[in-house]
PDB file of N, CA and C in Angstrom:
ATOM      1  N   UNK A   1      -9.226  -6.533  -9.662  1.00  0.00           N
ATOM      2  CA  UNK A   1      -9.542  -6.873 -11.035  1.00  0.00           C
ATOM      3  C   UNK A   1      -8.467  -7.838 -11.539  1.00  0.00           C
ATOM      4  N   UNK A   2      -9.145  -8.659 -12.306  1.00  0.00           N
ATOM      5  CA  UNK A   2      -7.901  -9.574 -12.540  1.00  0.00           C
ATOM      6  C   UNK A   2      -7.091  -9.121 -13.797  1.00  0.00           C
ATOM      7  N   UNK A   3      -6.325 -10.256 -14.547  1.00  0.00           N
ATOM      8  CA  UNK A   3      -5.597  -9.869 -15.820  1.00  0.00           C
ATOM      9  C   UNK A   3      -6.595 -10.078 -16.559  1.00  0.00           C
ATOM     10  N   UNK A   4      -7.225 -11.014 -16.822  1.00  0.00           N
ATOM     11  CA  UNK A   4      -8.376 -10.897 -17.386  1.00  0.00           C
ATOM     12  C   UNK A   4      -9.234  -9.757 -18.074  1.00  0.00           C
ATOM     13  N   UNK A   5      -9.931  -9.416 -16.705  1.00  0.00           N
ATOM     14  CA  UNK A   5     -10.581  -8.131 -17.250  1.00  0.00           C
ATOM     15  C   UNK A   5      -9.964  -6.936 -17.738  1.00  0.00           C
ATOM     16  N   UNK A   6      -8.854  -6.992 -17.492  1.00  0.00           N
ATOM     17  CA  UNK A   6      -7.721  -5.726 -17.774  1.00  0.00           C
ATOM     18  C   UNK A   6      -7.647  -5.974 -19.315  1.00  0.00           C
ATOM     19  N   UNK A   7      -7.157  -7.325 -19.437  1.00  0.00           N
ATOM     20  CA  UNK A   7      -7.162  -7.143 -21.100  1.00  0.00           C
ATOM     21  C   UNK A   7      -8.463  -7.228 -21.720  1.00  0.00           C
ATOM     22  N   UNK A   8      -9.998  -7.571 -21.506  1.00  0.00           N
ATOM     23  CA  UNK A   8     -10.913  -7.053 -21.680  1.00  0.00           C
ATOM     24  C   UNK A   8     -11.010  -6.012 -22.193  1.00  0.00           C
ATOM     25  N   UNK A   9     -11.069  -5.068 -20.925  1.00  0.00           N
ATOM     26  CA  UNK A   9     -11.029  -3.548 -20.823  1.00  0.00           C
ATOM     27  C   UNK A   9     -10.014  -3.214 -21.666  1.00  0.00           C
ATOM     28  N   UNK A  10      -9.021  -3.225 -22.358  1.00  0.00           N
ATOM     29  CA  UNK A  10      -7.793  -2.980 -23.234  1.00  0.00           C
ATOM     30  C   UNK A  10      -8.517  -3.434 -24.153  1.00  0.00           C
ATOM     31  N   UNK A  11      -9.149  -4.619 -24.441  1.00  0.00           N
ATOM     32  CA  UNK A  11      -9.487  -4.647 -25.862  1.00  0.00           C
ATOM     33  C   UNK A  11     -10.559  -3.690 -26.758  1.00  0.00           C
ATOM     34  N   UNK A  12     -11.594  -3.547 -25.461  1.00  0.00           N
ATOM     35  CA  UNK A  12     -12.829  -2.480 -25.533  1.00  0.00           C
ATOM     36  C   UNK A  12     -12.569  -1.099 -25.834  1.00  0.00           C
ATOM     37  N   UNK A  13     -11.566  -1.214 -25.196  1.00  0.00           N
ATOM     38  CA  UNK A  13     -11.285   0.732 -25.200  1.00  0.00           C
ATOM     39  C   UNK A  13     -10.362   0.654 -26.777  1.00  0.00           C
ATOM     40  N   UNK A  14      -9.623  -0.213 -27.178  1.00  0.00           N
ATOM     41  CA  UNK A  14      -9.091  -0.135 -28.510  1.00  0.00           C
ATOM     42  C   UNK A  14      -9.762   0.129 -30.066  1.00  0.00           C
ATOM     43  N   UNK A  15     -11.440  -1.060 -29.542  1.00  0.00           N
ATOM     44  CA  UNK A  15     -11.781  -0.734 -30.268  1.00  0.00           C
ATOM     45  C   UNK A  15     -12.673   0.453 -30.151  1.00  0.00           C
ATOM     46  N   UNK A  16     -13.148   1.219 -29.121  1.00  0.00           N
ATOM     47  CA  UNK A  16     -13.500   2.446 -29.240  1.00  0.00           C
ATOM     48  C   UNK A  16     -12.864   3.465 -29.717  1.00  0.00           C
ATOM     49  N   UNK A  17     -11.345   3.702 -29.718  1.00  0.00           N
ATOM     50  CA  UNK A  17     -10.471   4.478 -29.568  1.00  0.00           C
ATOM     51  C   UNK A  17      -9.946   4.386 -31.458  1.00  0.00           C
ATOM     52  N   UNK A  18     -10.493   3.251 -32.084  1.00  0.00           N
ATOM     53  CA  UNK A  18     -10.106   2.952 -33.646  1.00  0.00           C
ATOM     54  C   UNK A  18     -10.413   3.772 -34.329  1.00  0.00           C
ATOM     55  N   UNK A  19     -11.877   3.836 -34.665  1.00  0.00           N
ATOM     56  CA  UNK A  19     -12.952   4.723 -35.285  1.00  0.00           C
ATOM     57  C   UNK A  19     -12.389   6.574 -35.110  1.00  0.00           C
ATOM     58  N   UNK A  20     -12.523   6.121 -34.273  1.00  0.00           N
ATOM     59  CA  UNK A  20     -11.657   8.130 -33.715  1.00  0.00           C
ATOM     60  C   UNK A  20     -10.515   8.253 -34.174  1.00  0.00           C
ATOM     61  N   UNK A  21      -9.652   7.376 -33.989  1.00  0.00           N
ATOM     62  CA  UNK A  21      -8.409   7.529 -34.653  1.00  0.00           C
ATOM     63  C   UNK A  21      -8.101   7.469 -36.425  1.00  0.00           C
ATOM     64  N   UNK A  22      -8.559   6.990 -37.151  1.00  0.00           N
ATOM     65  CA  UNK A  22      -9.046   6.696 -38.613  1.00  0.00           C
ATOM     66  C   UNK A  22      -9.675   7.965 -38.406  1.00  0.00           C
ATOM     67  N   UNK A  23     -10.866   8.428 -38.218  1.00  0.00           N
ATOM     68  CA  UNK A  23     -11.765   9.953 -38.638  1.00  0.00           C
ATOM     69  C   UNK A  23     -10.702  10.746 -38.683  1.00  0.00           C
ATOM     70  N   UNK A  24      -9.512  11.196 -37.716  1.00  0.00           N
ATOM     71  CA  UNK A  24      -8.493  12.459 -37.830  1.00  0.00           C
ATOM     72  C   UNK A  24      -7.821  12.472 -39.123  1.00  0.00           C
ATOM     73  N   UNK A  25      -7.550  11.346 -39.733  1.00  0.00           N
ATOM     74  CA  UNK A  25      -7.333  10.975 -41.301  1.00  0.00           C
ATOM     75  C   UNK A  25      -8.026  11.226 -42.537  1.00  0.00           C
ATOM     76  N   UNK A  26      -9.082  11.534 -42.045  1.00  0.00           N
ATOM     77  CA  UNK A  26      -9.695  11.986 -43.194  1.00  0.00           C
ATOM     78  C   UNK A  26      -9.798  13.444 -43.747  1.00  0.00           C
ATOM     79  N   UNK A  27      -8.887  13.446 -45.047  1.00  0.00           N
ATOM     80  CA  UNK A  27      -9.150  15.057 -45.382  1.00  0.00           C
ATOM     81  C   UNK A  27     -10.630  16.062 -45.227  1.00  0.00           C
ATOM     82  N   UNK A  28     -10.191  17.510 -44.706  1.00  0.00           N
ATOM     83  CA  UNK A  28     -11.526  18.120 -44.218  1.00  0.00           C
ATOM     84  C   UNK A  28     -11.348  19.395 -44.970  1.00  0.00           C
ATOM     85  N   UNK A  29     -12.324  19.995 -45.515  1.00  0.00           N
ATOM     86  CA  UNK A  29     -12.433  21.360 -45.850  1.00  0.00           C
ATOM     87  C   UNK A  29     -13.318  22.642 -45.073  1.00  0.00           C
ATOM     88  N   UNK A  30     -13.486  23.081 -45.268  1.00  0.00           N
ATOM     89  CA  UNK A  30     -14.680  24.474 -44.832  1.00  0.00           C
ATOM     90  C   UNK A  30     -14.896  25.607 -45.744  1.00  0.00           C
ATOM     91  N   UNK A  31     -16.230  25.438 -45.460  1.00  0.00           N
ATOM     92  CA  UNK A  31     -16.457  26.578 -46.734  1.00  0.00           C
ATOM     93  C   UNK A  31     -17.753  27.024 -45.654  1.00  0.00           C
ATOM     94  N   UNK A  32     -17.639  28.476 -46.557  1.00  0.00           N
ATOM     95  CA  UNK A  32     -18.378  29.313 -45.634  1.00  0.00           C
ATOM     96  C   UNK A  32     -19.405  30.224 -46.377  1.00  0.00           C
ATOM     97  N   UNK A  33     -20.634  30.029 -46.023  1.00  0.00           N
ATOM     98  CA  UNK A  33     -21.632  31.005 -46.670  1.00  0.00           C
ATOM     99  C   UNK A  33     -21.834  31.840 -45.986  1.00  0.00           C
ATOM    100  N   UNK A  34     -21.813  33.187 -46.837  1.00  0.00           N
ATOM    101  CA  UNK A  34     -21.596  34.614 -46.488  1.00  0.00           C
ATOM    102  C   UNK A  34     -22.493  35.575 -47.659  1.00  0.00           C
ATOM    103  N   UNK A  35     -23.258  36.378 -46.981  1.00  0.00           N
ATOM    104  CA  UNK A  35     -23.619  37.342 -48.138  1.00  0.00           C
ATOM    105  C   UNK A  35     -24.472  36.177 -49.645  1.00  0.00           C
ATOM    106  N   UNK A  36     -24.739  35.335 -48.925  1.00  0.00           N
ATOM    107  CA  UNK A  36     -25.638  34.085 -49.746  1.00  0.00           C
ATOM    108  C   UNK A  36     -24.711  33.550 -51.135  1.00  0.00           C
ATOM    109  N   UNK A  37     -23.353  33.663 -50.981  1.00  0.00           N
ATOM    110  CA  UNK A  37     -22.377  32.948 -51.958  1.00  0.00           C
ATOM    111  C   UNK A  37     -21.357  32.215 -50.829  1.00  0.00           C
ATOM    112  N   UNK A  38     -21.191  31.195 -51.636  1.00  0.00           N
ATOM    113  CA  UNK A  38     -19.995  30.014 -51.221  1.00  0.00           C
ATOM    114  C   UNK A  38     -18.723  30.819 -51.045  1.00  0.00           C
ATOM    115  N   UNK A  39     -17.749  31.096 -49.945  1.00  0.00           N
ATOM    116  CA  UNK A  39     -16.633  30.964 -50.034  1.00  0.00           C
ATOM    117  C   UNK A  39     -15.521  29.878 -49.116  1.00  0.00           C
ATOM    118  N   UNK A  40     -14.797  29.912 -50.217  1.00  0.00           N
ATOM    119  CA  UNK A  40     -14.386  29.536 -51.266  1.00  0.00           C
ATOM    120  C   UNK A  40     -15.672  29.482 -52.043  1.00  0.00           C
ATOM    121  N   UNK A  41     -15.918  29.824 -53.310  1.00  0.00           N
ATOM    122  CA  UNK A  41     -16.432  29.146 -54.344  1.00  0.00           C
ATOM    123  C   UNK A  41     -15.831  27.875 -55.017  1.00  0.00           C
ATOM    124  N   UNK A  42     -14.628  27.471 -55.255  1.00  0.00           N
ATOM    125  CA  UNK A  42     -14.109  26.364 -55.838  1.00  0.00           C
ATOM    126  C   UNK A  42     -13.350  25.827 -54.506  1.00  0.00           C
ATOM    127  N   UNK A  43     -13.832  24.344 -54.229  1.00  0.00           N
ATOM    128  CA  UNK A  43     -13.078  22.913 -53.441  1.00  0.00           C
ATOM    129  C   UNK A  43     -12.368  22.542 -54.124  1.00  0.00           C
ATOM    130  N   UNK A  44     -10.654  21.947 -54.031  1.00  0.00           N
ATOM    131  CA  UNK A  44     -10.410  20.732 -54.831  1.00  0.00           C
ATOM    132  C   UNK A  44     -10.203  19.481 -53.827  1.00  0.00           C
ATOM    133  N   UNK A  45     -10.247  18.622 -53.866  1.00  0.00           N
ATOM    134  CA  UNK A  45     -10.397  17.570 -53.546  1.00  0.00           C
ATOM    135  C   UNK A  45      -9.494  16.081 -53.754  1.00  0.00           C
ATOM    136  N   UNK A  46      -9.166  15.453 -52.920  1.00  0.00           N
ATOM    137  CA  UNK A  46      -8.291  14.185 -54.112  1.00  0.00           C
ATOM    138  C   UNK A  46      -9.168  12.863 -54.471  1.00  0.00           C
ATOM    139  N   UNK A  47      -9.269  12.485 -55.698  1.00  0.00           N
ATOM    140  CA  UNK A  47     -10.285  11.629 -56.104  1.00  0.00           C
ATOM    141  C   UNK A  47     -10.011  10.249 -55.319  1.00  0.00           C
ATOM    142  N   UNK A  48     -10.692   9.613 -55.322  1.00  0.00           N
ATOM    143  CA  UNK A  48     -10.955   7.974 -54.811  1.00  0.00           C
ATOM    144  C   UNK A  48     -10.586   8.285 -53.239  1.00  0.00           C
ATOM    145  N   UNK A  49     -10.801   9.364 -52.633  1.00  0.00           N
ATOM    146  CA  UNK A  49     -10.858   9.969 -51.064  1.00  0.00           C
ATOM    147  C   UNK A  49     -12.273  10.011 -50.520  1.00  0.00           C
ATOM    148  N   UNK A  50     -12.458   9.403 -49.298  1.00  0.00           N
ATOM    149  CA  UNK A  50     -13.630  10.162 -48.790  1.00  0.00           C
ATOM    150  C   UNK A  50     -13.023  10.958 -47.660  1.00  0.00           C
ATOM    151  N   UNK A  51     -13.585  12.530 -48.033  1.00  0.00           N
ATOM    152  CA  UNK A  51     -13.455  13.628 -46.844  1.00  0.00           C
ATOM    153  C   UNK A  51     -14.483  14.332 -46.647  1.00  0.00           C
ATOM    154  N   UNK A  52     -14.327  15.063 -45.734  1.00  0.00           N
ATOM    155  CA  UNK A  52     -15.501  15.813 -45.369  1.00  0.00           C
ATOM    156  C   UNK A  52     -15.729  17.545 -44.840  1.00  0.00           C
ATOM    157  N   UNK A  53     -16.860  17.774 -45.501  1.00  0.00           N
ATOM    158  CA  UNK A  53     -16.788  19.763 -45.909  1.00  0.00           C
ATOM    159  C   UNK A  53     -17.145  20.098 -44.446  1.00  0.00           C
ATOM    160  N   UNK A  54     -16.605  21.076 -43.729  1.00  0.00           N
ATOM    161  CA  UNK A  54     -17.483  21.953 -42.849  1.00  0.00           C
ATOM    162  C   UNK A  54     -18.065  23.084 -43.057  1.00  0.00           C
ATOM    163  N   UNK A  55     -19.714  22.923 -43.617  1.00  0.00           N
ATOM    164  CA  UNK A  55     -20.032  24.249 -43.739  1.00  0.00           C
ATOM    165  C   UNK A  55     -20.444  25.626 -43.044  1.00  0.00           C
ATOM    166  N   UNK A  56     -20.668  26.337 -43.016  1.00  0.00           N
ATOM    167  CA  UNK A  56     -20.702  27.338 -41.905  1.00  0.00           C
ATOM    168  C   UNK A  56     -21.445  28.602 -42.640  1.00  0.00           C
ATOM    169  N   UNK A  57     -22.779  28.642 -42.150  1.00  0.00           N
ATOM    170  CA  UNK A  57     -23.565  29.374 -42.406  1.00  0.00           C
ATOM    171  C   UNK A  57     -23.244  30.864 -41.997  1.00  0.00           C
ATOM    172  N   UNK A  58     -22.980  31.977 -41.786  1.00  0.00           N
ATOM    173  CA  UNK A  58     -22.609  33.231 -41.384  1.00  0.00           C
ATOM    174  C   UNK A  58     -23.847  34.016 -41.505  1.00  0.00           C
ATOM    175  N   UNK A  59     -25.001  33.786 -42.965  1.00  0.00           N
ATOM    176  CA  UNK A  59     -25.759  34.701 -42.848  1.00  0.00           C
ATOM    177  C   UNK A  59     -26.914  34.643 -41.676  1.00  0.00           C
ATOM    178  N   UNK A  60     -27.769  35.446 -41.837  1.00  0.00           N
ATOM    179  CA  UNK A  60     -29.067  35.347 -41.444  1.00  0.00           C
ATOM    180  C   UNK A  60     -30.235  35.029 -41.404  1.00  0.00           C
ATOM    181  N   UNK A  61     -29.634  34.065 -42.654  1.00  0.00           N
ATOM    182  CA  UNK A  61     -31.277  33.164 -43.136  1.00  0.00           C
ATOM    183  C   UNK A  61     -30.493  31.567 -43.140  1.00  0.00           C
ATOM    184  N   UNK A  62     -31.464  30.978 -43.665  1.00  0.00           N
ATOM    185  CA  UNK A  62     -31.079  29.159 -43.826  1.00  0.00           C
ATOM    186  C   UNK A  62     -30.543  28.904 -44.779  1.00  0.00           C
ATOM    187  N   UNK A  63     -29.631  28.473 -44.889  1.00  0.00           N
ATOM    188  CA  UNK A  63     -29.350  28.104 -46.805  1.00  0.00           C
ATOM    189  C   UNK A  63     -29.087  26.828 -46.747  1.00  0.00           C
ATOM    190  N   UNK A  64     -29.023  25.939 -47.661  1.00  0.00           N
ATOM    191  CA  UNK A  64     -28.803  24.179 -48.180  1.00  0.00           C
ATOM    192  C   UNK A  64     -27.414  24.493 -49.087  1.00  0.00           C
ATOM    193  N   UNK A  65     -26.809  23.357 -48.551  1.00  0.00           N
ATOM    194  CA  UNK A  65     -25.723  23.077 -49.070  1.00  0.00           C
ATOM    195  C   UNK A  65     -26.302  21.910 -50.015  1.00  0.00           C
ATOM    196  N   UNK A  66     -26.211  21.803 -51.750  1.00  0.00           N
ATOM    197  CA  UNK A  66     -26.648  20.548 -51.901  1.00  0.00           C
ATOM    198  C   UNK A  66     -26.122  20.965 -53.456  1.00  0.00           C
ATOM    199  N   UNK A  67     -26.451  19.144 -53.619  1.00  0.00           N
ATOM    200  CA  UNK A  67     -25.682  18.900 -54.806  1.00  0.00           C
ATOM    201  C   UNK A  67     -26.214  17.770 -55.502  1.00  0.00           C
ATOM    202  N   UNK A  68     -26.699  17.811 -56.782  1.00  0.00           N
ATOM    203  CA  UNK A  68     -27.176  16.567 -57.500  1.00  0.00           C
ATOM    204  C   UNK A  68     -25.717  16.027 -57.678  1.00  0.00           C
ATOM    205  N   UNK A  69     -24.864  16.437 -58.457  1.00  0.00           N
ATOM    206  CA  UNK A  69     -23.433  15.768 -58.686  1.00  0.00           C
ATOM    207  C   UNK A  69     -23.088  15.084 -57.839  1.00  0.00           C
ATOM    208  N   UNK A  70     -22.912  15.052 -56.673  1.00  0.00           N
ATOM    209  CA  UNK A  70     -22.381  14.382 -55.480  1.00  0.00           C
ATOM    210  C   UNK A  70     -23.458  13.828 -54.605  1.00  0.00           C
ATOM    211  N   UNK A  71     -24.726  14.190 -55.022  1.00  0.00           N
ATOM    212  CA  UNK A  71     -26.111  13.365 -54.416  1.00  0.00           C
ATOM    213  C   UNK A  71     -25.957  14.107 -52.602  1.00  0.00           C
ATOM    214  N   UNK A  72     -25.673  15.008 -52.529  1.00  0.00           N
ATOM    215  CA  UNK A  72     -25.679  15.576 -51.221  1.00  0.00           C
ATOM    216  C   UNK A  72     -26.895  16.469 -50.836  1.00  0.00           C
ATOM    217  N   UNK A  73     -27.058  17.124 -50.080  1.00  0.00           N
ATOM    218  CA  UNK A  73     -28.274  18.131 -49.737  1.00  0.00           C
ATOM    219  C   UNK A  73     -28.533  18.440 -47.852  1.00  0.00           C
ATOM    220  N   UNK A  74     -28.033  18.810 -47.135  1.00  0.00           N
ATOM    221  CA  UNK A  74     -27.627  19.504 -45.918  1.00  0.00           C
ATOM    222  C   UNK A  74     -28.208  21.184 -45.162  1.00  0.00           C
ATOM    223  N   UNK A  75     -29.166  21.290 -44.478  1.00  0.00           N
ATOM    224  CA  UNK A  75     -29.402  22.517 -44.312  1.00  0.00           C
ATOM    225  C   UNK A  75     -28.621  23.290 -43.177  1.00  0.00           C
ATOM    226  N   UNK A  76     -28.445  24.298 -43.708  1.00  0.00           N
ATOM    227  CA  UNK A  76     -27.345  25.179 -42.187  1.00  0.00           C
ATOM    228  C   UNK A  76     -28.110  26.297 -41.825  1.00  0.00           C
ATOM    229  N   UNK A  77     -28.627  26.434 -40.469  1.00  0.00           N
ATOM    230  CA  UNK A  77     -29.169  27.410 -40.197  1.00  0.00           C
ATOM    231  C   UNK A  77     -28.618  28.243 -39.604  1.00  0.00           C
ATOM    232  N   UNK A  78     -28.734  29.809 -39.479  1.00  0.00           N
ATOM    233  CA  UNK A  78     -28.101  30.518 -39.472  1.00  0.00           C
ATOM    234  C   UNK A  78     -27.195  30.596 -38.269  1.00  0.00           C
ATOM    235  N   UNK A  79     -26.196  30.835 -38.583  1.00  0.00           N
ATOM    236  CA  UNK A  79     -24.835  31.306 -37.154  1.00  0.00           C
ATOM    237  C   UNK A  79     -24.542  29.726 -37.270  1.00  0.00           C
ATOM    238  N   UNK A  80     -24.755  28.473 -37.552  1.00  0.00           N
ATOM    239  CA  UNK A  80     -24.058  27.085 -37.397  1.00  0.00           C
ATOM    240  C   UNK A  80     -23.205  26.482 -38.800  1.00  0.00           C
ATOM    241  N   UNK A  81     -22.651  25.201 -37.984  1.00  0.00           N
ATOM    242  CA  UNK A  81     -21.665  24.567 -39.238  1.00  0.00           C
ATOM    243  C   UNK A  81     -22.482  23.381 -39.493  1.00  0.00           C
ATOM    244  N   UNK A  82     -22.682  22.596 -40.283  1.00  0.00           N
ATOM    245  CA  UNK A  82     -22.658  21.198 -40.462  1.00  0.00           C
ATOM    246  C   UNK A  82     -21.481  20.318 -40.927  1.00  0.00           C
ATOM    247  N   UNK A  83     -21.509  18.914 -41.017  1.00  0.00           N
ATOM    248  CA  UNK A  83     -20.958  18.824 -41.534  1.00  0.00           C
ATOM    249  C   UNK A  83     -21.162  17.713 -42.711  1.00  0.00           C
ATOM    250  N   UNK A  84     -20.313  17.482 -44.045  1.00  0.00           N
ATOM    251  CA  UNK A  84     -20.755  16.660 -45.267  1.00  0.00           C
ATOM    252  C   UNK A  84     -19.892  16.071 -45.649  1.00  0.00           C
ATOM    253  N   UNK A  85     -20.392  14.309 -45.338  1.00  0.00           N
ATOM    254  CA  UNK A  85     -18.859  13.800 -45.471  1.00  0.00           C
ATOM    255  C   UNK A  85     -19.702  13.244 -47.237  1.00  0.00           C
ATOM    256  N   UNK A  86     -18.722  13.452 -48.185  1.00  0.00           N
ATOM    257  CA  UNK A  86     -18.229  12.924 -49.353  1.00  0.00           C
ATOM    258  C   UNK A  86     -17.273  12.286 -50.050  1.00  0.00           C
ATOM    259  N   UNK A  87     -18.264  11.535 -51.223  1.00  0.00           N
ATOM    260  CA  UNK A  87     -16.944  10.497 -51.237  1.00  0.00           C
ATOM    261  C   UNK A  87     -16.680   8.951 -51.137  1.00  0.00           C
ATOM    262  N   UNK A  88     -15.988   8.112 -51.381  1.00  0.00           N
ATOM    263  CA  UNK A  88     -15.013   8.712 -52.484  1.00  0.00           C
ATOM    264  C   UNK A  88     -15.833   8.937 -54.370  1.00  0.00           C
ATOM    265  N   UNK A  89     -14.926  10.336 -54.709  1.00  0.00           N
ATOM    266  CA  UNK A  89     -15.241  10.293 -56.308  1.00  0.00           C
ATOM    267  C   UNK A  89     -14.499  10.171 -57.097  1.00  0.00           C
ATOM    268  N   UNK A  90     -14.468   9.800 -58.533  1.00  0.00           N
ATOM    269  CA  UNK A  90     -13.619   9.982 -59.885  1.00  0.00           C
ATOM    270  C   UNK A  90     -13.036  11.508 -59.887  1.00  0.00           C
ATOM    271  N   UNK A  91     -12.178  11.431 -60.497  1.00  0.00           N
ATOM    272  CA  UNK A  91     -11.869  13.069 -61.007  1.00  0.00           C
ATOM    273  C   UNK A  91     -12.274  13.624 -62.002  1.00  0.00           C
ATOM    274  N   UNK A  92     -12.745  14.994 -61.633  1.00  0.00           N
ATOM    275  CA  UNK A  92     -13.694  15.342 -62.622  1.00  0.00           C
ATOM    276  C   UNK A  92     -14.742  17.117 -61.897  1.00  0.00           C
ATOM    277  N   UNK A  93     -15.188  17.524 -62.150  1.00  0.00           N
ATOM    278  CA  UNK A  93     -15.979  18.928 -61.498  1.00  0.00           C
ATOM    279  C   UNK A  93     -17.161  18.505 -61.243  1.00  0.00           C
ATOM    280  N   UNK A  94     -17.427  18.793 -60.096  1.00  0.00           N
ATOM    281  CA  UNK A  94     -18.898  18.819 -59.434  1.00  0.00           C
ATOM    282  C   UNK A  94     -19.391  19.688 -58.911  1.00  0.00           C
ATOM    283  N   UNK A  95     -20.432  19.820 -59.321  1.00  0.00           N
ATOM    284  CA  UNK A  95     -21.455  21.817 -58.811  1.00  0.00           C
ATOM    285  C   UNK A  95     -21.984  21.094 -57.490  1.00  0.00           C
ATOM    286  N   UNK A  96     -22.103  22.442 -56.637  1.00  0.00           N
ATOM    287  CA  UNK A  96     -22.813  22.594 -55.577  1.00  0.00           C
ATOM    288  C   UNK A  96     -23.416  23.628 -55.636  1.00  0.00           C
ATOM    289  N   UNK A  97     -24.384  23.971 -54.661  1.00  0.00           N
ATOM    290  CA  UNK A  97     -25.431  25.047 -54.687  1.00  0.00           C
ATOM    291  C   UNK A  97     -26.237  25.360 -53.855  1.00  0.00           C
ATOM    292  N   UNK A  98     -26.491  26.664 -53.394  1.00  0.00           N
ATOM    293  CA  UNK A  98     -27.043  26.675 -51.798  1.00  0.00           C
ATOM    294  C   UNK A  98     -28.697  26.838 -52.454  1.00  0.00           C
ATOM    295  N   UNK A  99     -29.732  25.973 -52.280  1.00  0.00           N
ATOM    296  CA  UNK A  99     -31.241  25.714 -52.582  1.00  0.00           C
ATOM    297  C   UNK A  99     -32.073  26.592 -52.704  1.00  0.00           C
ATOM    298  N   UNK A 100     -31.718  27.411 -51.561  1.00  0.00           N
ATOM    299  CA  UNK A 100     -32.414  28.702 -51.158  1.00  0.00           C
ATOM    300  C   UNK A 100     -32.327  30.076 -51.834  1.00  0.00           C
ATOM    301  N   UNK A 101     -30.695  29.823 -52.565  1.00  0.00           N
ATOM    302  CA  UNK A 101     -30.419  30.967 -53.408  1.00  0.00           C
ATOM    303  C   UNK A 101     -29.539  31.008 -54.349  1.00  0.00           C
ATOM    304  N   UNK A 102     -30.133  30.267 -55.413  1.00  0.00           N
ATOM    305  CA  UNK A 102     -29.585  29.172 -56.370  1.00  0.00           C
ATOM    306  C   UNK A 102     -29.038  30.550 -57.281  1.00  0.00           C
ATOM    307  N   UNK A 103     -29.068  31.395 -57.227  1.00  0.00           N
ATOM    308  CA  UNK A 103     -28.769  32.669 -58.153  1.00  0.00           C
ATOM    309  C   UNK A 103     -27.624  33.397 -58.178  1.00  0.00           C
ATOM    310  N   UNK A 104     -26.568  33.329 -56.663  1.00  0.00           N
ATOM    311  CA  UNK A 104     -26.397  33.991 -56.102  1.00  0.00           C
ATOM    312  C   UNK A 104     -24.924  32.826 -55.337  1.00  0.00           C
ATOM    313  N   UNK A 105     -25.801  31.660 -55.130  1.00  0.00           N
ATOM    314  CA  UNK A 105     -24.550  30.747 -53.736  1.00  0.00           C
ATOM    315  C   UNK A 105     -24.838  29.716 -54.823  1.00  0.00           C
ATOM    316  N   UNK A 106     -23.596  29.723 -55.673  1.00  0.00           N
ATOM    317  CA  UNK A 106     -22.890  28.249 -56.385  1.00  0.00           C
ATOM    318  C   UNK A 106     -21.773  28.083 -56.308  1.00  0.00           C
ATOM    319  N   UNK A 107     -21.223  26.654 -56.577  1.00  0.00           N
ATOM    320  CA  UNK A 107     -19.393  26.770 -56.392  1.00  0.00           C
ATOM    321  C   UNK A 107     -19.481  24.971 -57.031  1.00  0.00           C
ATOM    322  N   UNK A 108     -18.351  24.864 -57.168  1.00  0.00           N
ATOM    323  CA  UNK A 108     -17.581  23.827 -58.011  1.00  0.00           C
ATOM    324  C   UNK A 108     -16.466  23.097 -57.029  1.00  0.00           C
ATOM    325  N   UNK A 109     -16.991  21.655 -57.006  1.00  0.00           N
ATOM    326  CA  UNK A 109     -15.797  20.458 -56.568  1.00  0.00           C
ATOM    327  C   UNK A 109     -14.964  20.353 -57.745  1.00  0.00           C
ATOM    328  N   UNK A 110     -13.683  20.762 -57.400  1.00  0.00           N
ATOM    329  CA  UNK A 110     -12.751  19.849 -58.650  1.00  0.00           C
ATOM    330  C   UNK A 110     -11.993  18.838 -58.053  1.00  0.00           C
ATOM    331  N   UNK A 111     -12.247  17.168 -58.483  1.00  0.00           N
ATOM    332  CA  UNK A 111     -11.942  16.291 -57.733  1.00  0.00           C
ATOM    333  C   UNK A 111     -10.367  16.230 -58.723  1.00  0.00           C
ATOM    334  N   UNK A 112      -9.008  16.074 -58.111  1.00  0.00           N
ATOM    335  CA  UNK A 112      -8.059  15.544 -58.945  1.00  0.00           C
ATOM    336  C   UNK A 112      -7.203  14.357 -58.074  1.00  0.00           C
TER     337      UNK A 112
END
């Protein structure tokens, strides 16, 4: 192989290797539905950030992670995580709410 392709191949793999490297930077949370309520119930968050929630379903049925405030909406079926990247927002509180059991699974972004 010559020098050539070596630095090719060096340039290719750099820019594969970018994207991955930037994502570990991005702030991450987890929240976990249990017993059909959010825990945590309250995220805070840092404003003009985009990060991203891991949710994690625990119960036994399906629930939606979703949110008019943040224009989100995500289904987790039971025993899995998804994940929800958001962002960036102003500072300020944003409701979330699991679809399925709007009575029961709510919780609050506080972006600061």
């Amino acid at each position: 192989m010559t020098r050539k392709h070596w630095a090719v191949g060096l340039t290719l793999l750099g820019l594969l290797a970018g994207p991955t490297a930037q994502a570990g930077d991005m702030p991450e949370y987890e929240l976990v539905i249990r017993n059909q309520q959010f825990v945590p119930s309250t995220l805070k968050a840092p404003a003009n950030t985009k990060f991203k929630v891991r949710v994690t379903n625990e119960d036994r049925t399906p629930a939606e992670f979703e949110s008019s405030d943040f224009n989100r909406e995500k289904i987790v079926t039971p025993g899995n995580t998804v994940t929800v990247f958001i962002g960036p927002l102003d500072k300020g509180q944003y409701r979330f709410f699991d679809d399925f059991h709007q009575d029961t699974a709510r919780g609050v972004l506080i972006v600061e």
